[in-house]
N, C-alpha and C. Protein backbone atom coordinates (compact mmCIF):
# COMPACT_ATOMS: atom_id res chain seq x y z
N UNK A 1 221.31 123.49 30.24
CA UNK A 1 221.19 123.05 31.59
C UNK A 1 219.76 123.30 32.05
N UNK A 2 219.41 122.51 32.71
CA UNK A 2 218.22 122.72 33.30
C UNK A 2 218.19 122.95 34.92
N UNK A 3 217.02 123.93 34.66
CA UNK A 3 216.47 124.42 36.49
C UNK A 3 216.14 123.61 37.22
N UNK A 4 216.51 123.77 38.67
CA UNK A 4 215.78 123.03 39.63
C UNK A 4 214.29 122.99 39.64
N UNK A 5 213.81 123.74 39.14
CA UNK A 5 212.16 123.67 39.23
C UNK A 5 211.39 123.05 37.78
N UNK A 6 212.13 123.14 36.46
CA UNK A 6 212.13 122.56 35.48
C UNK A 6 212.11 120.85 36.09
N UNK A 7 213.38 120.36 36.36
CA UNK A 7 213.36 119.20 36.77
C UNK A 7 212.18 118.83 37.94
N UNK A 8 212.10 119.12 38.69
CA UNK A 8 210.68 119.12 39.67
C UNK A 8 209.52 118.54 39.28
N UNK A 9 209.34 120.03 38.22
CA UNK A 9 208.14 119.59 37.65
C UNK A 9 207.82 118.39 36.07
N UNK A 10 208.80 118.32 35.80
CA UNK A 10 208.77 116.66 35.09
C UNK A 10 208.83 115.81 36.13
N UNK A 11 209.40 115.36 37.15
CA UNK A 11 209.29 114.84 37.91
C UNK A 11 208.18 114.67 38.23
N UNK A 12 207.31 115.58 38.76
CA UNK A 12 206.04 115.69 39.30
C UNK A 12 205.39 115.38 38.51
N UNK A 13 204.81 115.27 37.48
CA UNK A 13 204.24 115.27 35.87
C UNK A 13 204.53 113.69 35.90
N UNK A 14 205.76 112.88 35.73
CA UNK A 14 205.90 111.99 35.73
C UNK A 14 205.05 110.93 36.50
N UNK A 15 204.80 111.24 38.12
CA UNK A 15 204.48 110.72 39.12
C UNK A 15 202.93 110.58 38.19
N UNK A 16 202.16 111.75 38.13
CA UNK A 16 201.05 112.02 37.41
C UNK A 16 200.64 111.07 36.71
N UNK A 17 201.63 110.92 35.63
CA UNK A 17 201.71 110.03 34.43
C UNK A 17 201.42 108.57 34.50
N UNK A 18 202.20 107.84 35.72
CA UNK A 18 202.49 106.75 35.92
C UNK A 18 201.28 106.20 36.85
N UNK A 19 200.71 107.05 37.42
CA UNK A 19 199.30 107.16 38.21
C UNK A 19 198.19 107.10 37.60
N UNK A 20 197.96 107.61 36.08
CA UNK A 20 197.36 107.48 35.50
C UNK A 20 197.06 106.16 34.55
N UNK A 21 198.41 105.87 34.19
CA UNK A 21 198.57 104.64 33.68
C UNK A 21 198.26 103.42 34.46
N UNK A 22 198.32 103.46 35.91
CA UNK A 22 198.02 102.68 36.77
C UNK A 22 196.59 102.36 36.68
N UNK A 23 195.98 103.67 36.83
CA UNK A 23 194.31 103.72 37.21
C UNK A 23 193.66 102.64 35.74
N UNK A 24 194.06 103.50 34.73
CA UNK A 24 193.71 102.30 33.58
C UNK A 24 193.69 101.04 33.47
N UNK A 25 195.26 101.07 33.97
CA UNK A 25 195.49 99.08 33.60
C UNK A 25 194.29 98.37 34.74
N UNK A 26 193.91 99.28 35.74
CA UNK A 26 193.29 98.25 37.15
C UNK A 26 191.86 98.53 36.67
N UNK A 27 191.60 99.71 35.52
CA UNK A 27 190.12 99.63 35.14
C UNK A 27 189.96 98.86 34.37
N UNK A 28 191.42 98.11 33.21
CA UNK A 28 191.15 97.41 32.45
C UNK A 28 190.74 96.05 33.08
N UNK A 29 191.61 95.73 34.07
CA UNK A 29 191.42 94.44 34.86
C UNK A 29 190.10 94.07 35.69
N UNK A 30 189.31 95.23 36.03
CA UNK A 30 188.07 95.27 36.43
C UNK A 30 187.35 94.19 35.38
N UNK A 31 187.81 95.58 34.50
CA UNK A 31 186.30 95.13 33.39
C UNK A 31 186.64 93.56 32.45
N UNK A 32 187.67 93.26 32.51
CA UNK A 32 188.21 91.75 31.86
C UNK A 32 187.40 90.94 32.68
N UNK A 33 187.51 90.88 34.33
CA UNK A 33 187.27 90.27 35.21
C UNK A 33 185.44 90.23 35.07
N UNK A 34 185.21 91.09 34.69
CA UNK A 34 183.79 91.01 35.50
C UNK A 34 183.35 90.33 33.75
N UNK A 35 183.98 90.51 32.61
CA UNK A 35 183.50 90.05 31.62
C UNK A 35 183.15 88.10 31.81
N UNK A 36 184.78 88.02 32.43
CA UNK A 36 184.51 86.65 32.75
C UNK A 36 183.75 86.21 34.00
N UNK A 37 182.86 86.56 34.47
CA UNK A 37 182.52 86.16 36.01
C UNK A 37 181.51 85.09 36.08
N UNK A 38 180.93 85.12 34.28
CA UNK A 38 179.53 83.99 34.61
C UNK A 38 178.90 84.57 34.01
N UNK A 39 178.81 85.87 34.15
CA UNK A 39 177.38 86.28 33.26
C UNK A 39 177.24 85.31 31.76
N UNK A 40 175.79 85.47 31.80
CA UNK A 40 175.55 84.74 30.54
C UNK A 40 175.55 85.72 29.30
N UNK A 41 175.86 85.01 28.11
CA UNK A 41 176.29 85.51 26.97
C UNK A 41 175.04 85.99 26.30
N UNK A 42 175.42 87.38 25.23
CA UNK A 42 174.49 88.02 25.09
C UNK A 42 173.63 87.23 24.00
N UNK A 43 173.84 86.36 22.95
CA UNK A 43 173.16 86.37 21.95
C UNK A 43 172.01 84.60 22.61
N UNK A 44 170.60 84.11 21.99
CA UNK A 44 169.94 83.36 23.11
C UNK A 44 170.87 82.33 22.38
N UNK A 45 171.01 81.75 21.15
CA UNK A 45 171.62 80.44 21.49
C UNK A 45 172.59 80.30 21.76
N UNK A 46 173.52 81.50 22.36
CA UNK A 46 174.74 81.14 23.36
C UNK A 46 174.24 80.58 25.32
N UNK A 47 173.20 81.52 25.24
CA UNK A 47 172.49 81.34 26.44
C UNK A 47 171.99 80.13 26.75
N UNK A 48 171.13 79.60 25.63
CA UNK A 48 170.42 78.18 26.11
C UNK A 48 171.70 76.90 25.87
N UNK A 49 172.63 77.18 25.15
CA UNK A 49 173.41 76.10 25.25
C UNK A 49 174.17 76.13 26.24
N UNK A 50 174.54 77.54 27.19
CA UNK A 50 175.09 77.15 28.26
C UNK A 50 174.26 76.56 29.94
N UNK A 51 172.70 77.20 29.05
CA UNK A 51 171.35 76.78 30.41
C UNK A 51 171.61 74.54 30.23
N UNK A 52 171.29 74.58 29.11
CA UNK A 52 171.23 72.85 28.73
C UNK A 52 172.74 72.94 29.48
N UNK A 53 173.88 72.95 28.88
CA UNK A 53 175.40 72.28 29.76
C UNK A 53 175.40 72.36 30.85
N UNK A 54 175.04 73.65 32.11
CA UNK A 54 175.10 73.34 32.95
C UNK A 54 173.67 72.27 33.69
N UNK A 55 172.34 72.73 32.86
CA UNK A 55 171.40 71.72 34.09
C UNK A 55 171.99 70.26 33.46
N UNK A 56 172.39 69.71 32.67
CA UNK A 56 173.15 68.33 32.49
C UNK A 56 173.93 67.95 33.24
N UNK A 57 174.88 68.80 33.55
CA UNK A 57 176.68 68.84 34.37
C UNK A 57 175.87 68.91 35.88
N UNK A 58 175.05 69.67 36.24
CA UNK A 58 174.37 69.19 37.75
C UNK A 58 173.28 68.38 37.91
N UNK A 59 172.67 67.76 37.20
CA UNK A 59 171.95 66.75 37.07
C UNK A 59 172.49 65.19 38.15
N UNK A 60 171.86 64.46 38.38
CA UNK A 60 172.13 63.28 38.51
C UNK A 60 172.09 62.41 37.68
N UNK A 61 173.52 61.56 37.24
CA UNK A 61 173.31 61.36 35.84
C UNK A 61 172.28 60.27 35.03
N UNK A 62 171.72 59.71 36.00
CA UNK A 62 170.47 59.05 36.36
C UNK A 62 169.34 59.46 35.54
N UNK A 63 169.51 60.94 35.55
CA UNK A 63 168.06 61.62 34.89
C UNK A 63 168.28 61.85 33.19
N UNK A 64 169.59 61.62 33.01
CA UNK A 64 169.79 61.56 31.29
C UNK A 64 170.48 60.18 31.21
N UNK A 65 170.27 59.37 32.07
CA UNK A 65 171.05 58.08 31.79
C UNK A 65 169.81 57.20 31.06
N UNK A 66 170.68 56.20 29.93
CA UNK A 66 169.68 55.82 28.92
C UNK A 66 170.80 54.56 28.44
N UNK A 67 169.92 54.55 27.44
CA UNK A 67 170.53 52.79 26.39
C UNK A 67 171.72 51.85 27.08
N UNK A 68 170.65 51.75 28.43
CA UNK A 68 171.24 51.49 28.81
C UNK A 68 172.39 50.88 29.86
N UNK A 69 173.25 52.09 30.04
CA UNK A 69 174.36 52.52 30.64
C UNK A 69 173.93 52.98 32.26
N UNK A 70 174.29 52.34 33.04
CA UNK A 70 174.44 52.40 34.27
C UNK A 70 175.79 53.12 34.79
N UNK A 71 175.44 54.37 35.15
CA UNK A 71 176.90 54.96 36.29
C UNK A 71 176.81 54.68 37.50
N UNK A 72 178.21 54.26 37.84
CA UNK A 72 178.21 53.70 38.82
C UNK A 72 178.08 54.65 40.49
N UNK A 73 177.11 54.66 41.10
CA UNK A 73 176.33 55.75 42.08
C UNK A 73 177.62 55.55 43.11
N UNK A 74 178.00 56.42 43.77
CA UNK A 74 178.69 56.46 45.09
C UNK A 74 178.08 55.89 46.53
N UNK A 75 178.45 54.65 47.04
CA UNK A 75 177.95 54.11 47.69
C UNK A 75 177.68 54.39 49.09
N UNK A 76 178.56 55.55 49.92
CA UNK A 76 178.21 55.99 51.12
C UNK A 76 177.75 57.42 50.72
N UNK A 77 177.87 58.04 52.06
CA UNK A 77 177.30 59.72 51.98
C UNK A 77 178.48 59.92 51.85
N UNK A 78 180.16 59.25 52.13
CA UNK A 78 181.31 60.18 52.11
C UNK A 78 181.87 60.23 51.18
N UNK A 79 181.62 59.30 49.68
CA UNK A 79 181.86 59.40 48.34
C UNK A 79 181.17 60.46 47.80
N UNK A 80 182.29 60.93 46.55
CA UNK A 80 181.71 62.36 46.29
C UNK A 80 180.93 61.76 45.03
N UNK A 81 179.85 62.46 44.43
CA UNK A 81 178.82 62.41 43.53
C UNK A 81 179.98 62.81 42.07
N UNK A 82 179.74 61.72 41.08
CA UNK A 82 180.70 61.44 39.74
C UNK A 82 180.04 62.95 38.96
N UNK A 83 181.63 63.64 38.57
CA UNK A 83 181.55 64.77 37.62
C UNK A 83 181.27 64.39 36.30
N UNK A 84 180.02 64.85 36.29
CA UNK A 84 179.15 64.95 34.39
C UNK A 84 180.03 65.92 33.83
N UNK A 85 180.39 65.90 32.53
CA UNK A 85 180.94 67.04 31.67
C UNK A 85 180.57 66.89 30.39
N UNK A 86 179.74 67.83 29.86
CA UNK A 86 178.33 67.26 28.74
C UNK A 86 178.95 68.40 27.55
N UNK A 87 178.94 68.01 26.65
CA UNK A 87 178.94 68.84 25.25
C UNK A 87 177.00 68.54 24.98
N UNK A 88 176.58 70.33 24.53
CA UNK A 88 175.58 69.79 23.39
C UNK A 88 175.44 70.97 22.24
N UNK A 89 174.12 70.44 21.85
CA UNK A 89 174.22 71.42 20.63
C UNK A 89 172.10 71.82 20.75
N UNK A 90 172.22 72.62 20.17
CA UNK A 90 170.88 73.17 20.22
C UNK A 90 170.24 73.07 19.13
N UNK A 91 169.26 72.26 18.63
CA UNK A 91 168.55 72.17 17.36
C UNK A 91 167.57 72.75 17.39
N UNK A 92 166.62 73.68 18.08
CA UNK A 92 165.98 74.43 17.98
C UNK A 92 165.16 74.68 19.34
N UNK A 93 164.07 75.74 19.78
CA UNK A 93 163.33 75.74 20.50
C UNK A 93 162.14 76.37 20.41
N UNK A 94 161.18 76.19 21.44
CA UNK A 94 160.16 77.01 21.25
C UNK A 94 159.58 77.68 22.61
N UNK A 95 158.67 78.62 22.27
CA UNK A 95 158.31 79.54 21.06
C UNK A 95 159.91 79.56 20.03
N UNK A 96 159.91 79.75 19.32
CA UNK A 96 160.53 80.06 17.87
C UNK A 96 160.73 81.26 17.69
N UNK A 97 159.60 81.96 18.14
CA UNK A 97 159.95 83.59 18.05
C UNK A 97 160.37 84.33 19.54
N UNK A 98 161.03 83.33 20.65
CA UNK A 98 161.18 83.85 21.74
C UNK A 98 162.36 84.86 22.00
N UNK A 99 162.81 85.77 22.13
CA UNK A 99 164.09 86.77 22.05
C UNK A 99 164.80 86.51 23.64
N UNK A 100 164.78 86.06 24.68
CA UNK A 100 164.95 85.99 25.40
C UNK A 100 164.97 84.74 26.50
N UNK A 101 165.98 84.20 27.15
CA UNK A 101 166.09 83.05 27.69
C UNK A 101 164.49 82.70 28.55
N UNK A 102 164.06 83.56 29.07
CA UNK A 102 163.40 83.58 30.29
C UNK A 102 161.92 82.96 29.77
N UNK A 103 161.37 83.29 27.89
CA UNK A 103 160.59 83.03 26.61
C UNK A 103 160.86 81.92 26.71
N UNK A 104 161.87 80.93 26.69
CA UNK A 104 161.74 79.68 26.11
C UNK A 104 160.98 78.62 26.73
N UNK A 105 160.34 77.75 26.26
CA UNK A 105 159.59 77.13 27.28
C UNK A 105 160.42 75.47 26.94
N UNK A 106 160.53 75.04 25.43
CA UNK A 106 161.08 73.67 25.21
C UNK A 106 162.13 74.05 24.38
N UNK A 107 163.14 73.16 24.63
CA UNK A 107 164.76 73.55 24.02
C UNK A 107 164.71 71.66 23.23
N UNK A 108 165.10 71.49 22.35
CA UNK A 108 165.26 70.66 21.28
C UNK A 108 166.89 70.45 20.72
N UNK A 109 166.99 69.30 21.16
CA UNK A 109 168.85 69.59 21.00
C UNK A 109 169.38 67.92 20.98
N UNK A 110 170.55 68.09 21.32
CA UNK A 110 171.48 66.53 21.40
C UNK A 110 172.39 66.88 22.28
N UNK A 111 172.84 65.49 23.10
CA UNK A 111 174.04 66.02 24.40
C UNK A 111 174.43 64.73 24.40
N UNK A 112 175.83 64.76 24.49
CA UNK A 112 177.38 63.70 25.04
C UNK A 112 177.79 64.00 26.03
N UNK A 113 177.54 63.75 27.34
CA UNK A 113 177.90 63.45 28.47
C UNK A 113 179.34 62.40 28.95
N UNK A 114 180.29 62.66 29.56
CA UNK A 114 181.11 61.69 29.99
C UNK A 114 181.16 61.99 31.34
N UNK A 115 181.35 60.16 31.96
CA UNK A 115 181.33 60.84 33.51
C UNK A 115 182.78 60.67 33.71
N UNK A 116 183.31 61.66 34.75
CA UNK A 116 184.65 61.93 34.45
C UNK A 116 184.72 61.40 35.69
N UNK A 117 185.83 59.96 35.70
CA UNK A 117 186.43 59.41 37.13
C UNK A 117 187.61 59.52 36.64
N UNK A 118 188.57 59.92 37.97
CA UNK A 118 189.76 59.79 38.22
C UNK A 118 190.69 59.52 37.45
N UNK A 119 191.62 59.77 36.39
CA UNK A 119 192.58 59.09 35.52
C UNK A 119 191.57 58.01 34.35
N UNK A 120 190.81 58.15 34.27
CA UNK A 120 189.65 57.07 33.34
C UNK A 120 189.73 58.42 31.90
N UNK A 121 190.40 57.77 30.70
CA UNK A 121 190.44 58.30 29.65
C UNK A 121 189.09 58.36 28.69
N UNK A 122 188.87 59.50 28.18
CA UNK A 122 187.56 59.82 27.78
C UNK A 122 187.20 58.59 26.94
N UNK A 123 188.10 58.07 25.85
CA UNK A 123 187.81 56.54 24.95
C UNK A 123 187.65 55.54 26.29
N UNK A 124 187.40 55.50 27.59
CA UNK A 124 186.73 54.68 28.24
C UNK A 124 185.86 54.99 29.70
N UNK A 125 185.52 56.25 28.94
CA UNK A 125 184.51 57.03 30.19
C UNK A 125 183.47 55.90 29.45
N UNK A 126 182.25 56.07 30.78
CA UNK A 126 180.73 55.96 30.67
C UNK A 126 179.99 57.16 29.75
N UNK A 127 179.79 56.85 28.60
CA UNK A 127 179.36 57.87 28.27
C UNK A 127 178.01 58.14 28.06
N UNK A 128 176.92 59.31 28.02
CA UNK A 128 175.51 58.98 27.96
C UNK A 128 175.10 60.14 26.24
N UNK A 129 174.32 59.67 25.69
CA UNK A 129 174.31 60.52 24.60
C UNK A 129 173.10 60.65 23.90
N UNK A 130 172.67 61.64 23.14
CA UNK A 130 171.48 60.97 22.38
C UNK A 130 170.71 62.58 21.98
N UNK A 131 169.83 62.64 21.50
CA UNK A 131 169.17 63.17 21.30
C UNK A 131 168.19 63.79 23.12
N UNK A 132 167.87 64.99 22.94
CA UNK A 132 167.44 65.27 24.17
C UNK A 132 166.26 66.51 24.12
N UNK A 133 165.22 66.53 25.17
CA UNK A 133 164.33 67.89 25.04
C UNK A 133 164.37 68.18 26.30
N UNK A 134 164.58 69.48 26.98
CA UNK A 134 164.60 70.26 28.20
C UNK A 134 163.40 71.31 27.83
N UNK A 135 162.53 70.87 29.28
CA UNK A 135 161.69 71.85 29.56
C UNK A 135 161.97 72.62 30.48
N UNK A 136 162.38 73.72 29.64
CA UNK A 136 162.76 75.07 30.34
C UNK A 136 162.14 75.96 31.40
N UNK A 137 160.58 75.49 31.41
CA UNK A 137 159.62 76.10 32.28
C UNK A 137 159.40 75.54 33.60
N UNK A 138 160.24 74.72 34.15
CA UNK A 138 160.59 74.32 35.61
C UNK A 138 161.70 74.63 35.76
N UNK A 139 161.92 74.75 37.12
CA UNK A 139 163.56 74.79 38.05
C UNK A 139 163.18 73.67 38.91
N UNK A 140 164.56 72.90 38.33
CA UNK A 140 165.28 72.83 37.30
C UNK A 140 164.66 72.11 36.15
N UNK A 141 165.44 72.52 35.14
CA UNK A 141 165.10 72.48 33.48
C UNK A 141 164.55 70.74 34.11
N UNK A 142 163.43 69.85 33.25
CA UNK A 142 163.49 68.75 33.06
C UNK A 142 163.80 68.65 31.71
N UNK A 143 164.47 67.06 32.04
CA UNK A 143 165.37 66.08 31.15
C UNK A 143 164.27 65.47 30.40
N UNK A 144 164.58 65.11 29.19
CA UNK A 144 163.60 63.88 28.69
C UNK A 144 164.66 63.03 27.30
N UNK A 145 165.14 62.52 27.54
CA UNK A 145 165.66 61.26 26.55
C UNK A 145 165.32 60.56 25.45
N UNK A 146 165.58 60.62 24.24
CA UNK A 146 164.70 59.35 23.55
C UNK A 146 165.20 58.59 23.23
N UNK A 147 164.42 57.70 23.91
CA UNK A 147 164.67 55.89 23.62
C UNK A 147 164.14 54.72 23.14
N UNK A 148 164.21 53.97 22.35
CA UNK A 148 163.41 52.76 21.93
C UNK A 148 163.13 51.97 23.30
N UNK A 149 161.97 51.97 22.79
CA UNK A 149 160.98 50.62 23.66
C UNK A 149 160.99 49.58 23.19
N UNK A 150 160.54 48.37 24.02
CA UNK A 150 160.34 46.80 23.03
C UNK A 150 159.44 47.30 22.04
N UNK A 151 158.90 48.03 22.11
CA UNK A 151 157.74 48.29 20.79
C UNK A 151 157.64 49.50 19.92
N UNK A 152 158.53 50.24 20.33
CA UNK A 152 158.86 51.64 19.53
C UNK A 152 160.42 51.45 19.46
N UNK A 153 160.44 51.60 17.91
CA UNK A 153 162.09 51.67 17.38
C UNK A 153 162.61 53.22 17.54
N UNK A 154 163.74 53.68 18.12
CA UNK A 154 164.60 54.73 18.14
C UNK A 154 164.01 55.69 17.35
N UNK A 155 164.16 55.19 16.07
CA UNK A 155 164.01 56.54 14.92
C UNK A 155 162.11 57.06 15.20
N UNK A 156 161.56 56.03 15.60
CA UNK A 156 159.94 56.20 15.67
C UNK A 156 159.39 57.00 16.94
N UNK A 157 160.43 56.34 18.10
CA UNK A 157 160.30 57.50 19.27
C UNK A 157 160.90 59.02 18.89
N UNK A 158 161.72 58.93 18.30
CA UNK A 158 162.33 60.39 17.87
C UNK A 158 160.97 61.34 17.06
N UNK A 159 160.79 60.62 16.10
CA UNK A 159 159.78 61.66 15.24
C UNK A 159 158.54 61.35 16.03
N UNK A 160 157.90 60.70 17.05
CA UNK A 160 157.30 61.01 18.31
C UNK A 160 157.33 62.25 18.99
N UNK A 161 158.73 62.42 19.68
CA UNK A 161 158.64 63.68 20.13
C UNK A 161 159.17 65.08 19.99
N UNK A 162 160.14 64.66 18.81
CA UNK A 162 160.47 66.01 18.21
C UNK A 162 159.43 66.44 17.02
N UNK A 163 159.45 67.75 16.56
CA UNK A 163 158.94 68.31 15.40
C UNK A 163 159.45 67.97 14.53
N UNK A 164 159.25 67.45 13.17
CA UNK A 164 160.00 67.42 12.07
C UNK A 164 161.11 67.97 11.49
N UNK A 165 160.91 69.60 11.94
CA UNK A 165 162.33 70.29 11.29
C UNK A 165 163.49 69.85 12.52
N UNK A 166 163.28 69.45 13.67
CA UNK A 166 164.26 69.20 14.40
C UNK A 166 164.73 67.71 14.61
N UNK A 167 163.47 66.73 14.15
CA UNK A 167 163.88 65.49 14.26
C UNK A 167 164.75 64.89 13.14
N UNK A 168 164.84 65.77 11.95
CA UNK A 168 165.54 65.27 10.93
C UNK A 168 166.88 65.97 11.07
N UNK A 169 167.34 67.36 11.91
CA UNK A 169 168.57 67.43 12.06
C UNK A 169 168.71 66.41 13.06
N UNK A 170 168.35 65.76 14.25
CA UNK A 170 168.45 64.91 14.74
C UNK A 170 169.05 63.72 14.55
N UNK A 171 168.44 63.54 13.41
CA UNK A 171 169.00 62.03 12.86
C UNK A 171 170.16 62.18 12.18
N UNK A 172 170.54 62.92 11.69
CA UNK A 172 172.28 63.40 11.54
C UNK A 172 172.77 64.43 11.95
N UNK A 173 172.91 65.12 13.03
CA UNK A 173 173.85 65.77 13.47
C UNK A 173 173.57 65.61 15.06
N UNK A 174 175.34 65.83 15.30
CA UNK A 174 175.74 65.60 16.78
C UNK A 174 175.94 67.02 17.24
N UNK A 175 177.34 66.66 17.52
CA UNK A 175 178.27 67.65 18.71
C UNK A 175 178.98 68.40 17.05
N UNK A 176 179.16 69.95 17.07
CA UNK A 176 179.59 70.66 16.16
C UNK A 176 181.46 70.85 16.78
N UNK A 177 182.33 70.90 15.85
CA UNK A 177 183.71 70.61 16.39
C UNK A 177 184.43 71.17 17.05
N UNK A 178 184.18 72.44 17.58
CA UNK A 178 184.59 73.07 18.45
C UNK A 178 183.65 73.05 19.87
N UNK A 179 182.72 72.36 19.90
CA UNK A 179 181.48 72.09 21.11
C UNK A 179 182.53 70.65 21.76
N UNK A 180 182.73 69.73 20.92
CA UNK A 180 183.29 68.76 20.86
C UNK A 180 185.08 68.91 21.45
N UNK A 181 185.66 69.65 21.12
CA UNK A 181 187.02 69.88 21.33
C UNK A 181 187.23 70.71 22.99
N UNK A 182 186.04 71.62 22.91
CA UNK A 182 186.27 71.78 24.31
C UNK A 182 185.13 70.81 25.61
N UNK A 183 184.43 70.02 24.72
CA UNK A 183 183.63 68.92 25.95
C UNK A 183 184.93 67.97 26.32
N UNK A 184 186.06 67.88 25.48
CA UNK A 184 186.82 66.62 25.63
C UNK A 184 187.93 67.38 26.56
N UNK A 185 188.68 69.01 26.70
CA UNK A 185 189.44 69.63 26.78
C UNK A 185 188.77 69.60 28.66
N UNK A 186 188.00 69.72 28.54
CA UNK A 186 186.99 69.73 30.34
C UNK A 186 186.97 68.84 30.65
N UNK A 187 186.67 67.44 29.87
CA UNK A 187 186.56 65.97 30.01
C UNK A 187 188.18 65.79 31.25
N UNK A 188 189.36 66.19 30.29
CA UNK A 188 190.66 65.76 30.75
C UNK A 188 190.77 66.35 31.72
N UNK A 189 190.42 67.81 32.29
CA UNK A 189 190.75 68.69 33.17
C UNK A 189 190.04 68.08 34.62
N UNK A 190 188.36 67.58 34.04
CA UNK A 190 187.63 66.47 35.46
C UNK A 190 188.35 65.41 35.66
N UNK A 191 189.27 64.79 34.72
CA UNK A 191 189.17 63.62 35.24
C UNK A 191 191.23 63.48 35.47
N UNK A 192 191.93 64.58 35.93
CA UNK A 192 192.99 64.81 36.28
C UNK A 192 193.74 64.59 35.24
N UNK A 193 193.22 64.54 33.35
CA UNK A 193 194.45 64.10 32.55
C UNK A 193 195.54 65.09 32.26
């Protein structure tokens, strides 16, 4: 049999217990929370591929619009401005030896843009795409596109303004498949699918 003061103090101990367990789970939830809040990711080419997605995604799509493709602009002030939702990929930057976002001055890459209207399925979004260079040393990043002219062919503007080691990943490689799976997964979520 047990004492009245035996029982008490498990009791009391208990309260302790369950208080403690509390304090944890709400420190765990802190720190989950603040993991997800935005901060940018520690390693740089997690960083610059999320600097390129978002100055694309707030861009006007005007300023990476090319071969092209006309989006269609919102015609009063009370139409809302068409949601960009851009996959890219980062083919290199420079400095080369920069350790830090704030170092980079030109980012060298490729981006797929869809503009996401209303129920409009990604196989018939507007889409804008291509090869791309962001100069990192303004706010905001500038855009630059490459495009054939009546007198410069595609592949000739490319090795124009990229470096060699980046203009030849250029010319074959895109969007990597998981960059791709979640540009299309955001695609559906902008455009209510």
């Amino acid at each position: 049999m047990t004492s009245r003061e035996t029982f008490a103090g498990w009791y009391r101990n208990r309260f302790v217990w369950v208080a403690a367990i509390l304090a944890m789970t709400a420190g765990a939830v802190v720190l989950a929370n603040s993991a997800d809040s935005g901060a940018e990711p520690a390693d740089l080419q997690a960083q610059i591929m999320t600097r390129m997605r978002t100055t694309l995604e707030r861009a006007d799509p005007g300023q990476h619009n090319h071969a092209g493709h006309n989006v269609r602009q919102a015609s009063t002030g009370q139409e809302a401005k068409p949601t960009v939702i851009c996959g890219v990929r980062v083919y290199g930057y420079e400095p080369a030896e920069a350790t830090a976002l704030v170092d980079v001055q030109t980012v060298y890459g490729f981006h797929l843009c869809g503009i996401a209207e209303p129920k409009r399925p990604w196989d018939w979004a507007v889409k804008l795409a291509g090869p791309v260079i962001m100069d990192m040393s303004t706010e905001p990043p500038g855009i630059q596109v490459v495009e054939a002219t009546a007198d410069v062919m595609f592949v000739d503007r490319l090795r124009e303004m990229f470096p060699n080691k980046y203009a030849d990943l250029a010319l074959k490689e895109a969007l990597a498949g998981p960059e791709m799976a979640d540009l299309r997964r955001r695609y559906d979520a902008a455009a209510g699918l």
